[in-house]
Protein backbone atom coordinates (compact mmCIF):
# COMPACT_ATOMS: atom_id res chain seq x y z
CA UNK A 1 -4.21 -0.07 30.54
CA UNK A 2 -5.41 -3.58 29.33
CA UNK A 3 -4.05 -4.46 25.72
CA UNK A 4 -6.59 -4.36 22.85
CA UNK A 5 -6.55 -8.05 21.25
CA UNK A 6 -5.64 -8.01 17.58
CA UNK A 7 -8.11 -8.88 15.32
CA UNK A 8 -7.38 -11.59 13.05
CA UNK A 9 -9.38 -10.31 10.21
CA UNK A 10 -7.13 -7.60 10.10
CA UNK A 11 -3.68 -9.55 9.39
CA UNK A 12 -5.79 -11.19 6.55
CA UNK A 13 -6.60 -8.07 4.78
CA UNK A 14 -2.69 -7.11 5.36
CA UNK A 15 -1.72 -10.35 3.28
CA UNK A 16 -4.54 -10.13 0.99
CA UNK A 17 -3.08 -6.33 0.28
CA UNK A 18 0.01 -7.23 -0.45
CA UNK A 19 -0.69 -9.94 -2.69
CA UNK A 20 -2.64 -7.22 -4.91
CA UNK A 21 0.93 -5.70 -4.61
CA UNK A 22 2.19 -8.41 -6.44
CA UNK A 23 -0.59 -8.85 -8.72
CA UNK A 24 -0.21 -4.70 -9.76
CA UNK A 25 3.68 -5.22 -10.13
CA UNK A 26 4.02 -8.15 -11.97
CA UNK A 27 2.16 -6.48 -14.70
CA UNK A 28 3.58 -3.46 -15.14
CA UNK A 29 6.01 -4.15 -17.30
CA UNK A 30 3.47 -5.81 -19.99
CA UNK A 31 0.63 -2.87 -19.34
CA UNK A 32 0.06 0.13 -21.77
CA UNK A 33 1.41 2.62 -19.45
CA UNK A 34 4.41 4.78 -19.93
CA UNK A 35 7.13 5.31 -16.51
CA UNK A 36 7.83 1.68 -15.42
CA UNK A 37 11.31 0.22 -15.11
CA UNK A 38 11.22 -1.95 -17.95
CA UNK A 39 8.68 -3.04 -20.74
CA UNK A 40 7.60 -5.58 -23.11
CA UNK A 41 7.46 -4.50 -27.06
CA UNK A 42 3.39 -5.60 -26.82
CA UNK A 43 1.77 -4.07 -24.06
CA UNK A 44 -2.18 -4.85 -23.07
CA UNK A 45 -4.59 -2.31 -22.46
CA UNK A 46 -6.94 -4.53 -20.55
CA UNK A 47 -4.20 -5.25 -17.87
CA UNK A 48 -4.24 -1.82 -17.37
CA UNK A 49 -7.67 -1.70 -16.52
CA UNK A 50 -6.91 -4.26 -14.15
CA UNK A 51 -4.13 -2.25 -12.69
CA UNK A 52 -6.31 0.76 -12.75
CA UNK A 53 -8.82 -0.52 -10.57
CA UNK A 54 -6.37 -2.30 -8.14
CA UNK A 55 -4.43 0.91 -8.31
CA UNK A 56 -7.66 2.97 -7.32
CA UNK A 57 -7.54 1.20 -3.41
CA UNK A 58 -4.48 -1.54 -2.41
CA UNK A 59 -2.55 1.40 -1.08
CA UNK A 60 -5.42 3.00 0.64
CA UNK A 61 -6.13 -0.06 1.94
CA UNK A 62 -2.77 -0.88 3.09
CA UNK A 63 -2.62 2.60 5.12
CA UNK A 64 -5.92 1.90 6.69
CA UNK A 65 -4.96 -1.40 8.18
CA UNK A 66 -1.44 0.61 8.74
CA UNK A 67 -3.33 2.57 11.13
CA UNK A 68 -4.74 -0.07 12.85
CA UNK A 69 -1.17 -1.95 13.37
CA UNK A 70 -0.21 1.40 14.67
CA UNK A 71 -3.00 1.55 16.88
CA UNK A 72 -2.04 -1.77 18.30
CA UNK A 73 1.57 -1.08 19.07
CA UNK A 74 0.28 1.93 21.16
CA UNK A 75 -1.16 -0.70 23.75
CA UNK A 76 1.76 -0.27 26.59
CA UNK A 77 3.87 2.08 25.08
CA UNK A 78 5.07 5.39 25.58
CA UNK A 79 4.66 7.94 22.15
CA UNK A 80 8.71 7.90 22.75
CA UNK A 81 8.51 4.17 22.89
CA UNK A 82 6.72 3.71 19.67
CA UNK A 83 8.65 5.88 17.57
CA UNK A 84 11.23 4.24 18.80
CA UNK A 85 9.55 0.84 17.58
CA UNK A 86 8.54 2.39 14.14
CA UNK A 87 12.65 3.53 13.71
CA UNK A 88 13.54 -0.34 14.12
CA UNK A 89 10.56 -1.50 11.91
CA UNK A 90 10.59 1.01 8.83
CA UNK A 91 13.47 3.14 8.86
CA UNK A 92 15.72 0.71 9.44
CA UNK A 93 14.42 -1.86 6.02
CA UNK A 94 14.01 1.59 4.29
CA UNK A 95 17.52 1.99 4.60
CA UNK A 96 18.42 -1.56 3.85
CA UNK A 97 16.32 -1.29 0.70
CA UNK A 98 17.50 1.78 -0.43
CA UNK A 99 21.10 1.06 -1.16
CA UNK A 100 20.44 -2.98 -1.27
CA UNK A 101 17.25 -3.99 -2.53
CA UNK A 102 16.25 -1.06 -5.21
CA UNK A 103 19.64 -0.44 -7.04
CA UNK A 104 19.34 -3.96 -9.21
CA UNK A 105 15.93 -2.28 -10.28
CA UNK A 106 17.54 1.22 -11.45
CA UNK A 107 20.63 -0.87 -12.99
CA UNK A 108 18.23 -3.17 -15.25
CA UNK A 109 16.62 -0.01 -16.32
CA UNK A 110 20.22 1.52 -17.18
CA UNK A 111 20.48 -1.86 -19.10
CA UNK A 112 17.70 -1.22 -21.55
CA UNK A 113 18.71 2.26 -22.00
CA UNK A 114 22.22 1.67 -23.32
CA UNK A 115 24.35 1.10 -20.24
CA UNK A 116 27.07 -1.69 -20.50
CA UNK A 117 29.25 -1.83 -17.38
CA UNK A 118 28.73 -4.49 -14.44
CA UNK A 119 26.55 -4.22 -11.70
CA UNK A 120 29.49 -3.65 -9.81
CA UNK A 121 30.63 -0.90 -11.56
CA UNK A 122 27.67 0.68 -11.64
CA UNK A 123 26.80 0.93 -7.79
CA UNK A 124 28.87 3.55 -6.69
CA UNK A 125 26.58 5.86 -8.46
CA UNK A 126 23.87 5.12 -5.84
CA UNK A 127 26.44 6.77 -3.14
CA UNK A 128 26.41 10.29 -5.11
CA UNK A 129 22.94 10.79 -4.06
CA UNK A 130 21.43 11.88 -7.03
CA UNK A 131 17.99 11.34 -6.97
CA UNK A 132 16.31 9.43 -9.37
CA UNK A 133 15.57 9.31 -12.52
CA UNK A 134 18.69 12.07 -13.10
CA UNK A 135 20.54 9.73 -10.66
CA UNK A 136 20.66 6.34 -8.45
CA UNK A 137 19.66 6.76 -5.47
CA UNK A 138 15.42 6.32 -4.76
CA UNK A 139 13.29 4.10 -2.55
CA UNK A 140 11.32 2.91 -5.58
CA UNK A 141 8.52 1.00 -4.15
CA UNK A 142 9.20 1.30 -0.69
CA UNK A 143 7.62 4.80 -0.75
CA UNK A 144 4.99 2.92 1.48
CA UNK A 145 7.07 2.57 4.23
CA UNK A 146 8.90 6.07 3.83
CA UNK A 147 5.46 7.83 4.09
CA UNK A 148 4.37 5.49 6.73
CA UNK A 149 7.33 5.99 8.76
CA UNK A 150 7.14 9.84 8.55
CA UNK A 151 3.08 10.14 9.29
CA UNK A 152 3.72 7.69 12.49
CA UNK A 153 5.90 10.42 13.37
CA UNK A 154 4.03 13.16 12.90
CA UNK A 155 1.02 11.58 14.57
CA UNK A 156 2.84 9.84 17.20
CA UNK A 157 1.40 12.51 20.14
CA UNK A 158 -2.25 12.06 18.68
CA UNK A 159 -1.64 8.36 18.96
CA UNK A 160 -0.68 8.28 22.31
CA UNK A 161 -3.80 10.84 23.67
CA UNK A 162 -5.98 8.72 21.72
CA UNK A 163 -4.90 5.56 23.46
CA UNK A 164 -4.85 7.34 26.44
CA UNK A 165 -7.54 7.92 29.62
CA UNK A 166 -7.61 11.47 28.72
CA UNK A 167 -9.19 10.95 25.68
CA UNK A 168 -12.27 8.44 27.03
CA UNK A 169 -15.01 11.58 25.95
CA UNK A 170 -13.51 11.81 22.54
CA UNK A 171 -14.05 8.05 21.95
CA UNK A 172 -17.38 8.34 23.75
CA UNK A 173 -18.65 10.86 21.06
CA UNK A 174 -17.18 8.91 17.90
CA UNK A 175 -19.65 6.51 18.64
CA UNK A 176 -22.20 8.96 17.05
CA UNK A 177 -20.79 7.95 13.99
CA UNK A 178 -21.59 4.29 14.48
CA UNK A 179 -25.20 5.16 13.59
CA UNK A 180 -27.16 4.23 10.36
CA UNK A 181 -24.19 5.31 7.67
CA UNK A 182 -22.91 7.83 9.26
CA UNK A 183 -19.38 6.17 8.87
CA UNK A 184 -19.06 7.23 5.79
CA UNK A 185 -18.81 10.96 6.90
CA UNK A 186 -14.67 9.46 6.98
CA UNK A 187 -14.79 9.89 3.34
CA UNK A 188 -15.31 13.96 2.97
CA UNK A 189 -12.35 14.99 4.18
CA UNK A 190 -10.10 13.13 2.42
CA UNK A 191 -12.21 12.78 -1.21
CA UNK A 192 -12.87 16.99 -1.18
CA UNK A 193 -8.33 17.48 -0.63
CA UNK A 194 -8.69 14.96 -3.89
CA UNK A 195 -11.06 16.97 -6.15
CA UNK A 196 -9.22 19.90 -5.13
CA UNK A 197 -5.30 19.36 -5.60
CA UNK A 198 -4.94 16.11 -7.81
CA UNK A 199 -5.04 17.78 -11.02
CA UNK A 200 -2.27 19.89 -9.76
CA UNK A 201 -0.28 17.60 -8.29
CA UNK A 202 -0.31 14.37 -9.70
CA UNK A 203 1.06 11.71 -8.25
CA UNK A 204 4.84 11.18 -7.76
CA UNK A 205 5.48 8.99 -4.44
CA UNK A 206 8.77 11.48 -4.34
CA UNK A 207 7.60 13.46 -1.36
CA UNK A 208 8.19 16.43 -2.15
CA UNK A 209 6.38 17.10 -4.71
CA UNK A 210 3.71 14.80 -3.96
CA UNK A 211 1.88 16.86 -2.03
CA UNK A 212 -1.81 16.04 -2.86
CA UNK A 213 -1.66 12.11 -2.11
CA UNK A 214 0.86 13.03 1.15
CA UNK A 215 -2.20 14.51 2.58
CA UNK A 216 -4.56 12.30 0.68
CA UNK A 217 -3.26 8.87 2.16
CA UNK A 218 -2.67 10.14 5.62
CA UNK A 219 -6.90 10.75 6.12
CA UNK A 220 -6.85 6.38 5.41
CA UNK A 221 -4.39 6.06 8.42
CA UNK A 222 -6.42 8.30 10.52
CA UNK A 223 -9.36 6.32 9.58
CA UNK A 224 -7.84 2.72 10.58
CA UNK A 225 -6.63 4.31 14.03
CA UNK A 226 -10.17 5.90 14.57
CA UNK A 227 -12.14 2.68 13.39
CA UNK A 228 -10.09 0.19 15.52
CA UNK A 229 -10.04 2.75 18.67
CA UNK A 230 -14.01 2.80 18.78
CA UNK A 231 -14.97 -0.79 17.98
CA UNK A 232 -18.53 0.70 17.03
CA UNK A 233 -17.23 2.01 14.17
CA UNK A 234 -16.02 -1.67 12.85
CA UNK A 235 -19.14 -2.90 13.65
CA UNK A 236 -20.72 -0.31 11.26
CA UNK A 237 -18.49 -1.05 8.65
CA UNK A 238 -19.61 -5.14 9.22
CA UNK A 239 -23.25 -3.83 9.33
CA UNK A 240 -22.95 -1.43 6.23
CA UNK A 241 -20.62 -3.46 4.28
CA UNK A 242 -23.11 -3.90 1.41
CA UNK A 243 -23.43 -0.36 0.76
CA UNK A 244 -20.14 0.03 0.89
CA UNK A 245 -19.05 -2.11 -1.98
CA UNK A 246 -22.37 -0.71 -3.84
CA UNK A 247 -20.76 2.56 -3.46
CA UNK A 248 -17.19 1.13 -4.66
CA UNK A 249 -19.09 -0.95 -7.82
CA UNK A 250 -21.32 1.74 -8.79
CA UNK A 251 -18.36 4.39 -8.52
CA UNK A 252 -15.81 2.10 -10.57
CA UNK A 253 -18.99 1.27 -13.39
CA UNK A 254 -19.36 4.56 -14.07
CA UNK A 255 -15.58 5.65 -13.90
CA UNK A 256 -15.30 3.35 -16.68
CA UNK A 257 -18.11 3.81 -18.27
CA UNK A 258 -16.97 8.01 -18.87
CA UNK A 259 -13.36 7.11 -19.43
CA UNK A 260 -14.44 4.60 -22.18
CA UNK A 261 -16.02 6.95 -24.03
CA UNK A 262 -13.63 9.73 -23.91
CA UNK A 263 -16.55 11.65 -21.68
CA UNK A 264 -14.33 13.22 -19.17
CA UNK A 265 -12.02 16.11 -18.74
CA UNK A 266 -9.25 16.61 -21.71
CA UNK A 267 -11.42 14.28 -23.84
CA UNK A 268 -13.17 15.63 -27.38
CA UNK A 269 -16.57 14.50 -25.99
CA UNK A 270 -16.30 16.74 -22.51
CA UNK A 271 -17.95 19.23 -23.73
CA UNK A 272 -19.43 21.26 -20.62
CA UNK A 273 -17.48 24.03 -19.15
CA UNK A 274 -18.85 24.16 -15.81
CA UNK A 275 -15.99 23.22 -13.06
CA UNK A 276 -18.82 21.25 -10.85
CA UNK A 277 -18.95 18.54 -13.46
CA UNK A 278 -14.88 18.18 -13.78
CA UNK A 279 -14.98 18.06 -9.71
CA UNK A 280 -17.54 15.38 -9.63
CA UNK A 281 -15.58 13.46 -12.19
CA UNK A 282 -12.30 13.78 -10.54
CA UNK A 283 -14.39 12.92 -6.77
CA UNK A 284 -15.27 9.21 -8.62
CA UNK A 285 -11.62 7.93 -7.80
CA UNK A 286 -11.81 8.50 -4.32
CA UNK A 287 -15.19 7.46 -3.87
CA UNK A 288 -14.04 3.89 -5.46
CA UNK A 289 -11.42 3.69 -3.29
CA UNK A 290 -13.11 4.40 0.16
CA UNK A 291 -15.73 2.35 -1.57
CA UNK A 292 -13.74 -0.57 -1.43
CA UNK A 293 -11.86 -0.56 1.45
CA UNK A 294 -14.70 0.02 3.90
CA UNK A 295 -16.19 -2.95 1.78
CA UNK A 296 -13.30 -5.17 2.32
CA UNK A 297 -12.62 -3.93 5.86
CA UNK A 298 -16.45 -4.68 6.72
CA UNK A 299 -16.92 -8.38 4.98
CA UNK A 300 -13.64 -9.10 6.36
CA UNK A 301 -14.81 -8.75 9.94
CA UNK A 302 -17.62 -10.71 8.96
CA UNK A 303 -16.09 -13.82 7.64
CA UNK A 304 -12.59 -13.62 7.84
CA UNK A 305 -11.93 -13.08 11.67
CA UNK A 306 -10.45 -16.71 12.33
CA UNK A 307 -7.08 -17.98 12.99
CA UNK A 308 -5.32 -20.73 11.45
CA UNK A 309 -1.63 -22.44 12.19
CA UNK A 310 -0.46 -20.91 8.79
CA UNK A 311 -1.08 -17.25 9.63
CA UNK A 312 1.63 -16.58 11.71
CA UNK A 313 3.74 -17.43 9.26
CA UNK A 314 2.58 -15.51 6.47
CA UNK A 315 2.12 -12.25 8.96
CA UNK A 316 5.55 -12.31 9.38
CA UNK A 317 6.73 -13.08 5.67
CA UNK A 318 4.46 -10.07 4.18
CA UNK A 319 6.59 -7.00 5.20
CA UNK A 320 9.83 -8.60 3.96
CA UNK A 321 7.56 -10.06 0.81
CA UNK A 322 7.07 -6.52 0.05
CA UNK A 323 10.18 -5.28 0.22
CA UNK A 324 11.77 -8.03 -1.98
CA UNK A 325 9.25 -8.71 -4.52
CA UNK A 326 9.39 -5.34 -7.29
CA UNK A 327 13.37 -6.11 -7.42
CA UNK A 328 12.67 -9.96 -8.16
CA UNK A 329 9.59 -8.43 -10.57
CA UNK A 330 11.96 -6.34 -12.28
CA UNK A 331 15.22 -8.77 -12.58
CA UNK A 332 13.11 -11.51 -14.27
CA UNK A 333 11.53 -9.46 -16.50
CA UNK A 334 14.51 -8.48 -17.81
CA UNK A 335 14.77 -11.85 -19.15
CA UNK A 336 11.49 -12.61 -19.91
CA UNK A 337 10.78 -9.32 -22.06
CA UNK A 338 13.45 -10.07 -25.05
CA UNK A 339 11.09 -13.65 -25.29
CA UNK A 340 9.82 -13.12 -29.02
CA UNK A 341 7.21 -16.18 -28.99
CA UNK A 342 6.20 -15.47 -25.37
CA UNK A 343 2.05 -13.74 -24.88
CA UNK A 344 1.74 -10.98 -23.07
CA UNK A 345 -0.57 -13.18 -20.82
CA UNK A 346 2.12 -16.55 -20.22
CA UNK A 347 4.67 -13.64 -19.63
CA UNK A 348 2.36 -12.22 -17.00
CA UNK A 349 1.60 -15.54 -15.47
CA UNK A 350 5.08 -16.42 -15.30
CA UNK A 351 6.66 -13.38 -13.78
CA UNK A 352 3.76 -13.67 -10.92
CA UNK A 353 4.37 -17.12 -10.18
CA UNK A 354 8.05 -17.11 -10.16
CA UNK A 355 8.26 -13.85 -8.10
CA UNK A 356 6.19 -15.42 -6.14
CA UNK A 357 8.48 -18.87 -5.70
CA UNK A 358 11.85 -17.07 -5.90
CA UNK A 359 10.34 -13.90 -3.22
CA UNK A 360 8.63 -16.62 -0.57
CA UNK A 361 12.07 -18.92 -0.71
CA UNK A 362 14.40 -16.21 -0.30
CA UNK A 363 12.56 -15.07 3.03
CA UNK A 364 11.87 -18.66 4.18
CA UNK A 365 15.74 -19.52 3.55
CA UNK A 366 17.60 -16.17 3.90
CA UNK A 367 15.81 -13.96 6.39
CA UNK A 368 13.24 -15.40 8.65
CA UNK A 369 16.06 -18.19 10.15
CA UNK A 370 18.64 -15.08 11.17
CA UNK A 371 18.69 -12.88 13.97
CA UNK A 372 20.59 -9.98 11.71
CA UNK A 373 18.02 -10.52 8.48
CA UNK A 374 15.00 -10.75 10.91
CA UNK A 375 16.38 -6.92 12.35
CA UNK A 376 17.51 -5.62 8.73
CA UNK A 377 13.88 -6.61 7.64
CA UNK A 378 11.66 -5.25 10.04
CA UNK A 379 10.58 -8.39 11.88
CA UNK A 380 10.34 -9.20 15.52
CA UNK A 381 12.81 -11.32 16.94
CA UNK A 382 12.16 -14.90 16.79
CA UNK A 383 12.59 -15.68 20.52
CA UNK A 384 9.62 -12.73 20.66
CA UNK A 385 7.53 -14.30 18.22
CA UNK A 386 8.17 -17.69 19.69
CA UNK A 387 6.81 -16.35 22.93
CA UNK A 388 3.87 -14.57 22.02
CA UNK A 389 3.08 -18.08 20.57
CA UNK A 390 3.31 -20.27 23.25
CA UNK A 391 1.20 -17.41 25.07
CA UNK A 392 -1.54 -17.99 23.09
């Protein structure tokens, strides 16, 4: 089987995602939103908006270009091959973040609630296992890869029939879906789980109790692998990329629009009693989200599908970006809360900019040079990377 060439546009979109990551993190801690790690005495409402509306599609977006990576690594490999890959890429910085990467964030938050021993004597509390908040042990924000890792293996088998000859008619007939807007037939599934189980289970990234978005986030996965398998389906989402983002604008307009003015479910002003109407509110998140990322997926193809020098680089400093950057959020905002003649806005700017400085040094010094850092992170080894390189 020939290997399917990566598309550049794709790693883009990867490092665009992840810096909305860091855009959505750096201001939680200044946003009027209870449940973050630590918080500023002044909080701003209209960084929550912000945060809303970023919060509404970066992570589907991430696990629809998640499928496509995982679509890639297929090329070659055996399903027992690429779980193996996916053990040595997630689970392994999972593991490495979960007992060295989150625990500063949980011990700052002990901080502000009272707590006044070292760091040092603090961290043997991670090794009773208590899950958190009653104890100190969580992955925090690496929930992304936890889920990711876990719906690669589920979905491993599919992945490798899909890839495979046996599965030439299924591709075939996907291309029906390549016609007029049919594409956007990807978005029932997914948006009708939403309408139905979100109000009862809201969302917790703990995993087991998180069982609407579990199942909600997997149908963006599916959708990257499907997309990138038949490359008709990418080519509708170039063609139909201006719906798309009409659908996403429209959707988030009038999200906001009923939110504003307390017009929705729980508010004073919902006054109907018919269930449709609460369904069709609730079925305005999703629709922003797939909204959005078919938009970005589709204009990305269209303009951003060339390579420069500087992307390799930054496709292999995103993954340990992510994993670094809430800890570094969290530490400096420790310091930069207390500031009494700070804004909410310089504080904002601040923490972004120098999680962003301390985050992109640390990898560039501390992880991308070593052989061990490069494996505890995730990354391909450098000889690997080298090679690939000089290949193309």
């Amino acid at each position: 089987m020939e290997a399917a060439q990566r598309q550049t546009y794709l790693d883009w979109l990867r490092i665009l995602s992840i810096l909305g990551v860091l855009f959505f993190h750096s201001a939680m801690p200044y946003v009027a939103e209870d449940g973050w790690h630590i918080k500023n005495a002044e909080t701003s409402n209209l960084l929550m908006e912000s945060n809303l509306f970023l919060h509404l599609f970066r992570m589907p977006l991430l696990f629809f270009i998640s499928g496509t990576v995982s679509y890639y690594m297929m090329q070659r490999r055996s399903t027992f091959n690429f779980i193996g890959l996916r053990f040595r890429r997630l689970f392994i910085p999972l593991l490495v973040g979960m007992f060295f990467i989150v625990p500063p964030q949980i011990y700052i938050e002990r901080l502000t609630h009272g707590y006044k021993g070292s760091f040092w004597s603090w961290y043997p509390d991670v090794f009773n296992f208590v899950p958190y908040p009653k104890g100190s042990f969580s992955w925090h924000h690496l929930w992304f890869i936890a889920y990711l890792f876990i719906y690669d293996l589920l979905l491993a088998p599919l992945f490798g029939w899909l890839v495979s000859p046996k599965s030439e008619g299924f591709k075939t007939s996907l291309s029906a879906l390549a016609k007029g807007k049919r594409i956007y037939l990807l978005m029932l599934p997914s948006m009708i789980w939403y309408v139905l189980m979100s109000e009862q289970l809201p969302e917790t990234n703990d995993l087991i109790q998180d069982g609407c978005y579990f199942v909600y986030w997997i149908f963006f996965l599916l959708a990257g692998f499907i997309c990138i398998l038949q490359p008709e389906l990418m080519n509708s989402l170039q063609r139909n990329r201006r719906f798309a983002l009409t659908l996403g604008f429209l959707g988030m307009v009038l999200l906001d629009y009923l939110r504003w003015n307390k017009i929705e479910p729980g508010h004073e002003q919902w006054h109907t009693t018919l269930l449709l109407f609460s369904y069709l509110f609730v079925a305005l998140k999703p629709l922003v989200a797939w909204g959005w990322v078919l938009a970005l997926v589709g204009y990305g193809k269209q303009y951003l599908n060339r390579k420069y020098k500087v992307l390799n680089y930054l496709n292999q400093a995103v993954y340990p970006f992510y994993i670094l950057h809430q800890t570094v959020i969290v530490i400096l905002a420790y310091y930069f809360v207390p500031l009494p003649h700070e804004s909410i806005l310089s504080k904002y700017i601040y923490t972004f900019g120098t999680t962003f400085f301390i985050t992109v040094l640390t990898y560039h010094l501390l992880i991308r040079p070593y052989a061990l850092t490069r494996f505890l992170f995730g990354m391909k080894p450098k000889e690997k990377v080298e090679l690939v390189e000089t290949e193309k």
